[in-house]
Protein backbone atom coordinates (compact mmCIF):
# COMPACT_ATOMS: atom_id res chain seq x y z
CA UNK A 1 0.00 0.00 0.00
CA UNK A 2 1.41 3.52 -0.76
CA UNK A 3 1.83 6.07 1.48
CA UNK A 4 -1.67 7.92 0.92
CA UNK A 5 -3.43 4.61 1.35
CA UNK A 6 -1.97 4.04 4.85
CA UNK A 7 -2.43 7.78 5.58
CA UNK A 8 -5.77 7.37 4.81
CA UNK A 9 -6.77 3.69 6.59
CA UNK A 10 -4.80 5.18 9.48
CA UNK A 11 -7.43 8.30 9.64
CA UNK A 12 -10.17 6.52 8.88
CA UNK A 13 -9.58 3.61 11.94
CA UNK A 14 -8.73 6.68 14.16
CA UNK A 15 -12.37 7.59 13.53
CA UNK A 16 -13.78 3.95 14.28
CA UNK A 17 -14.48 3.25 10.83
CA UNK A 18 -13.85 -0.33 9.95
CA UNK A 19 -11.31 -0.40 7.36
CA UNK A 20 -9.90 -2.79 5.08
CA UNK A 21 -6.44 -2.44 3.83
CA UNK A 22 -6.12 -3.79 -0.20
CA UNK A 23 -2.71 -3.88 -1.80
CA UNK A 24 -0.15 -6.38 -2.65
CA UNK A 25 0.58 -7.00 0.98
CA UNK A 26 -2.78 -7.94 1.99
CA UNK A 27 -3.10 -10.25 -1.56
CA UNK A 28 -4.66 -7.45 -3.96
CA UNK A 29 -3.24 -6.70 -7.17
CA UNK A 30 -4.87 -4.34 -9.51
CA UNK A 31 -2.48 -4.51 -12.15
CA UNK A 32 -3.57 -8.85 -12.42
CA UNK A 33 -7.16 -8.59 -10.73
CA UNK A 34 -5.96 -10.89 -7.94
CA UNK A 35 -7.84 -10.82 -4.48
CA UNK A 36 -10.13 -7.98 -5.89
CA UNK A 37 -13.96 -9.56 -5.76
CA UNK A 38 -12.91 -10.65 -1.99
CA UNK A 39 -11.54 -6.89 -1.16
CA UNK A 40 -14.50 -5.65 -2.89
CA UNK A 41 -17.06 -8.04 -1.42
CA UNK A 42 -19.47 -5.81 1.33
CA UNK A 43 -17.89 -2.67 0.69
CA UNK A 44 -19.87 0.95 1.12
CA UNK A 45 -17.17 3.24 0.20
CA UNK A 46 -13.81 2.38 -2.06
CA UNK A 47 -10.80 4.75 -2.05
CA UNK A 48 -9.04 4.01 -5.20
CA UNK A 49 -5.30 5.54 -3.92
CA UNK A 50 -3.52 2.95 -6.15
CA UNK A 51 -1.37 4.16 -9.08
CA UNK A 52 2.51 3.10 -9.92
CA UNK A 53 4.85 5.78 -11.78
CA UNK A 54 6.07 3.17 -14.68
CA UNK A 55 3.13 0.60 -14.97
CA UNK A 56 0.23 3.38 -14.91
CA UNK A 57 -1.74 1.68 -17.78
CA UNK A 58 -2.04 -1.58 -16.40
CA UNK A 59 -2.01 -0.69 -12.74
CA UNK A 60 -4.12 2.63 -12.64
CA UNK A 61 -6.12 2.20 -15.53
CA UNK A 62 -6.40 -1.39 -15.88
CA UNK A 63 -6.98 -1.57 -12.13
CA UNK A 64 -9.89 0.90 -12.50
CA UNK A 65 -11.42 -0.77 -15.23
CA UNK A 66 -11.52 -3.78 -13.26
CA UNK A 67 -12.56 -2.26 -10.08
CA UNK A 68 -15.90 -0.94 -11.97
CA UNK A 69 -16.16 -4.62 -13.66
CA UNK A 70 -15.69 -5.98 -10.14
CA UNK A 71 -18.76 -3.38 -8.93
CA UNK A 72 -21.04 -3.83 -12.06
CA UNK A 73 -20.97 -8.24 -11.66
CA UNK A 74 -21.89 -8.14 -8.03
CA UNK A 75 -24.65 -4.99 -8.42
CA UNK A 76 -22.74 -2.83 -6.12
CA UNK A 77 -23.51 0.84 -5.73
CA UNK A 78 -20.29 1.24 -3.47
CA UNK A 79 -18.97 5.15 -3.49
CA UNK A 80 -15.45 5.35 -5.00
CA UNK A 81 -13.12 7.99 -4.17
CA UNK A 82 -10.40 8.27 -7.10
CA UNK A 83 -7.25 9.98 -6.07
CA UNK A 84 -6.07 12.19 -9.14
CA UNK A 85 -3.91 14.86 -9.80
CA UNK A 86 -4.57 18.72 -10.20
CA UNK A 87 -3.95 19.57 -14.12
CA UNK A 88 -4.34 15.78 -15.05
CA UNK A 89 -6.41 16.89 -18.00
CA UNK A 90 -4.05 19.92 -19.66
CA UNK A 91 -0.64 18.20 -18.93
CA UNK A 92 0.34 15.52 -21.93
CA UNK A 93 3.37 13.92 -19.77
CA UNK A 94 1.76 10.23 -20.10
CA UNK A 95 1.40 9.35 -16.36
CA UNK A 96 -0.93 12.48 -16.00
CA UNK A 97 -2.90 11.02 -19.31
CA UNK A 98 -3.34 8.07 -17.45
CA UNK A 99 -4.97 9.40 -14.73
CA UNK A 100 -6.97 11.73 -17.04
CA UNK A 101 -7.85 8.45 -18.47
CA UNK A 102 -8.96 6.96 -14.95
CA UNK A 103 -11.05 9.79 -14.21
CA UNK A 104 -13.14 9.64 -17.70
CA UNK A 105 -13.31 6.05 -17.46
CA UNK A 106 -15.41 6.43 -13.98
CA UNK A 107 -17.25 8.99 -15.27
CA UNK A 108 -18.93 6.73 -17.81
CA UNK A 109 -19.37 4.25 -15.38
CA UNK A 110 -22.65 5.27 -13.99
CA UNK A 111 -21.65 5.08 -10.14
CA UNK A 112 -20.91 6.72 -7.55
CA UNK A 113 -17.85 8.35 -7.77
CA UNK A 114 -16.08 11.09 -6.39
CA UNK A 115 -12.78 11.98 -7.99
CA UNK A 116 -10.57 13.95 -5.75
CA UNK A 117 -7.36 16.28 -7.58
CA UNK A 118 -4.66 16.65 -5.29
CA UNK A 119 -1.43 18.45 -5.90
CA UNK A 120 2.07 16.94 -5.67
CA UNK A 121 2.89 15.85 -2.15
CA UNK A 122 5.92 17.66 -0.25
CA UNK A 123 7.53 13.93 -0.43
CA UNK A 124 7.67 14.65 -3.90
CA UNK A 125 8.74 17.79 -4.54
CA UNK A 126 11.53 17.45 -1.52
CA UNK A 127 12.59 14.04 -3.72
CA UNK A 128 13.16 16.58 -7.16
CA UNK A 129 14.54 19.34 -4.75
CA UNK A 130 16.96 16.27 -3.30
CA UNK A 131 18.79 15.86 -6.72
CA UNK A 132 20.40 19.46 -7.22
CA UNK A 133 23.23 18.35 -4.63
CA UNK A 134 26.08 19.73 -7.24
CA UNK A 135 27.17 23.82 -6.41
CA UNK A 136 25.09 24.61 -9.66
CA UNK A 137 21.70 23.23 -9.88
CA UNK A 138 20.02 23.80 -13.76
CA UNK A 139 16.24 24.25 -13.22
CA UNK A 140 13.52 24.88 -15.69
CA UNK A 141 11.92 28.77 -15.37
CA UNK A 142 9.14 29.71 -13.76
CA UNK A 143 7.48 26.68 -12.84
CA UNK A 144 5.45 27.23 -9.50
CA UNK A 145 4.41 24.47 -7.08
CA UNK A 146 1.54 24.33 -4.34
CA UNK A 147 2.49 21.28 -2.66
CA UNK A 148 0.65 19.46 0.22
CA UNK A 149 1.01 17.89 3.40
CA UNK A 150 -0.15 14.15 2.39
CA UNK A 151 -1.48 13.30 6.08
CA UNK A 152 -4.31 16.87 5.44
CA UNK A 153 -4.95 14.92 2.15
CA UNK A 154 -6.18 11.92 3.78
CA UNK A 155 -7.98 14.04 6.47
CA UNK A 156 -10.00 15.57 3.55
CA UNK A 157 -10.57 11.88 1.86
CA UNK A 158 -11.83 10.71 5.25
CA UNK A 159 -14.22 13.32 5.36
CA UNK A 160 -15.90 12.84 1.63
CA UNK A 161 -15.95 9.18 2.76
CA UNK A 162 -18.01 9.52 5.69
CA UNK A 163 -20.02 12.38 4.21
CA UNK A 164 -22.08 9.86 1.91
CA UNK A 165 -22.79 9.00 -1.51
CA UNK A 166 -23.39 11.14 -4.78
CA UNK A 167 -26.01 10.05 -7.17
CA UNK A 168 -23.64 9.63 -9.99
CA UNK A 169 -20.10 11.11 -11.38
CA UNK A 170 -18.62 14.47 -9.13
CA UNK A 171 -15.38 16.25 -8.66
CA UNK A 172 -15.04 17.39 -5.37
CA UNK A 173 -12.64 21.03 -4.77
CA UNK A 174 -9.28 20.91 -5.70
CA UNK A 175 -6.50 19.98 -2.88
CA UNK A 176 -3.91 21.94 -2.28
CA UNK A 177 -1.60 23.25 0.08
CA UNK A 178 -1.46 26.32 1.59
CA UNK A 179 1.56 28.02 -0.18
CA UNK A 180 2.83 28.81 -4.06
CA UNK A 181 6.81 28.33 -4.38
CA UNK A 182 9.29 27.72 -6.87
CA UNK A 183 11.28 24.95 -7.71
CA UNK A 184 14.23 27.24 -6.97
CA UNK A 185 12.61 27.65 -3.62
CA UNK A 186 11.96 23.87 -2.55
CA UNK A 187 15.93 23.35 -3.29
CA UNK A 188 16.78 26.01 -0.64
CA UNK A 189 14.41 24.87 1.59
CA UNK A 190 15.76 21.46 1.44
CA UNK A 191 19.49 22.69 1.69
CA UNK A 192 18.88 24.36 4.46
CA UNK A 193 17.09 21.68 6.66
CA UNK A 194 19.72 19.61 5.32
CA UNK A 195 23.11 22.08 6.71
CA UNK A 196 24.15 22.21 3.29
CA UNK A 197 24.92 25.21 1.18
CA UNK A 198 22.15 25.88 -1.43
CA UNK A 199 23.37 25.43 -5.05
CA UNK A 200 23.58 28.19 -7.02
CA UNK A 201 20.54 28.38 -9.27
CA UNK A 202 20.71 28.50 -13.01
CA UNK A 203 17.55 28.41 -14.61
CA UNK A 204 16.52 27.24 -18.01
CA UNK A 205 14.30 27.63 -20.40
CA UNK A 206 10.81 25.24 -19.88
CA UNK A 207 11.16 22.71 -23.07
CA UNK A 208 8.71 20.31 -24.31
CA UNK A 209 5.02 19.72 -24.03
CA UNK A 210 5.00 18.82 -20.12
CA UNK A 211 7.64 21.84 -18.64
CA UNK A 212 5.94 24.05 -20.46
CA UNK A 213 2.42 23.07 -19.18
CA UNK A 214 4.07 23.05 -15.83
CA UNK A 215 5.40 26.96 -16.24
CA UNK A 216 1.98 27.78 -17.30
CA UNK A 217 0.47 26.63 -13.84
CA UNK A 218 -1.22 23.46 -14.71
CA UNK A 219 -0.31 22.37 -11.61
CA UNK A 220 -2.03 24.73 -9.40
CA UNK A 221 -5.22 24.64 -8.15
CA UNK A 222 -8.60 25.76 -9.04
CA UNK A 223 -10.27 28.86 -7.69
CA UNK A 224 -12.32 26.90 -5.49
CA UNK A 225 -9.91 25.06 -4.18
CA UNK A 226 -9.37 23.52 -0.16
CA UNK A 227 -6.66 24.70 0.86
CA UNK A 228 -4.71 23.12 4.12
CA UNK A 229 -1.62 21.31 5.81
CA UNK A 230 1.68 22.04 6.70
CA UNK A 231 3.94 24.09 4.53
CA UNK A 232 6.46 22.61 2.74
CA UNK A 233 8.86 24.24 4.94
CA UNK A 234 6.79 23.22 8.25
CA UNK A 235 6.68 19.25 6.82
CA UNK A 236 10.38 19.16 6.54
CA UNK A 237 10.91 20.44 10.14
CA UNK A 238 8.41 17.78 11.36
CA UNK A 239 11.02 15.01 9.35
């Protein structure tokens, strides 16, 4: 299970809900179908946090198409939550297609879904900001970031869990957290916490279709957008 998931059945056992874990460890696998009808079997509310960063076709959108397949044989209304990303459907890097993909695949599906955008999570920005460890770091221009504090995310996925039901296909307010930085920024930041001197910044122009979709601010949220958590500064003092 990734780290959203546990975030997630962590919060929701903290709030006495009874909560079934479904990965790999506990037997499940998406990307084959294997364990699913049993994880499935008696469940009022699914939260569909799965996804994998190289085998997003078969994992994230395979895995979805089984999970409604899964829902349609046994005549289950069962909510599902889908975890996306904000800017999934202007961005044309092919894991954010995918998930694109996901979402329009549930919304033909005639259940109830929720899908829930979500920007990147501090772990992954302070992962990018972790590999400018030379004196010069290159970075693309311009390219702005609202990360968020993964444990608000799954406060917020608790809440639309326990909150009940939509009669069909919604998208629920954009996730974010509560700042805008910089690339440039995040590398500091990280330096910093770390003791080390920050590199000196060079920046670059933003080539190709998915840095310059990120320097337009596809990744930031909507104007109605939650916003919550820790900073991105505030999460790496907590590490």
């Amino acid at each position: 299970m990734g780290g959203l998931g546990q975030e997630v059945v962590r919060e929701l056992r903290s709030r006495g809900v009874e909560t079934v874990p479904a990965s790999r460890r506990t037997g499940v696998d998406l990307g084959t179908g294997k364990g699913l009808t049993e994880a499935l079997t008696g469940a009022d509310v699914i939260v569909h946090a799965a996804s994998h960063k190289f085998r997003y076709r078969t994992v994230d959108l395979g895995g979805t198409r089984r999970i409604i397949a899964e829902l349609r044989e046994v005549d289950s209304r069962a909510h599902v939550i889908y975890t996306s990303i904000v800017g999934a459907d202007y961005n044309p890097f092919p894991y954010f297609r995918a998930k694109r993909a996901c979402e329009m695949v549930l919304r033909n599906s005639d259940l109830p879904v929720t899908v829930v955008r979500a920007t990147q999570f501090h772990e992954l920005i302070a992962t990018v900001a972790g590999t400018a460890r030379w004196p010069v770091a290159f970075v693309p221009r311009r390219i702005p970031l609202q990360p968020c504090d993964r444990t608000w995310i799954a406060g917020e996925i608790a809440d639309i869990a326990l909150a009940g039901a939509p009669d069909g296909y919604r998208r629920s307010p954009d996730l974010a957290g509560p700042e805008v930085l910089t690339v440039d920024d995040a590398i500091r930041l990280l330096a910093e916490h770390s003791g080390r001197k920050a590199p000196k910044v060079v920046s670059l122009p933003a080539v190709g279709g998915t840095l310059k979709a990120l320097a337009a601010g596809i990744n930031l949220p909507g104007q109605d957008a939650r916003t919550g958590g820790r900073t991105f500064g505030d999460w790496l003092k907590s590490r």
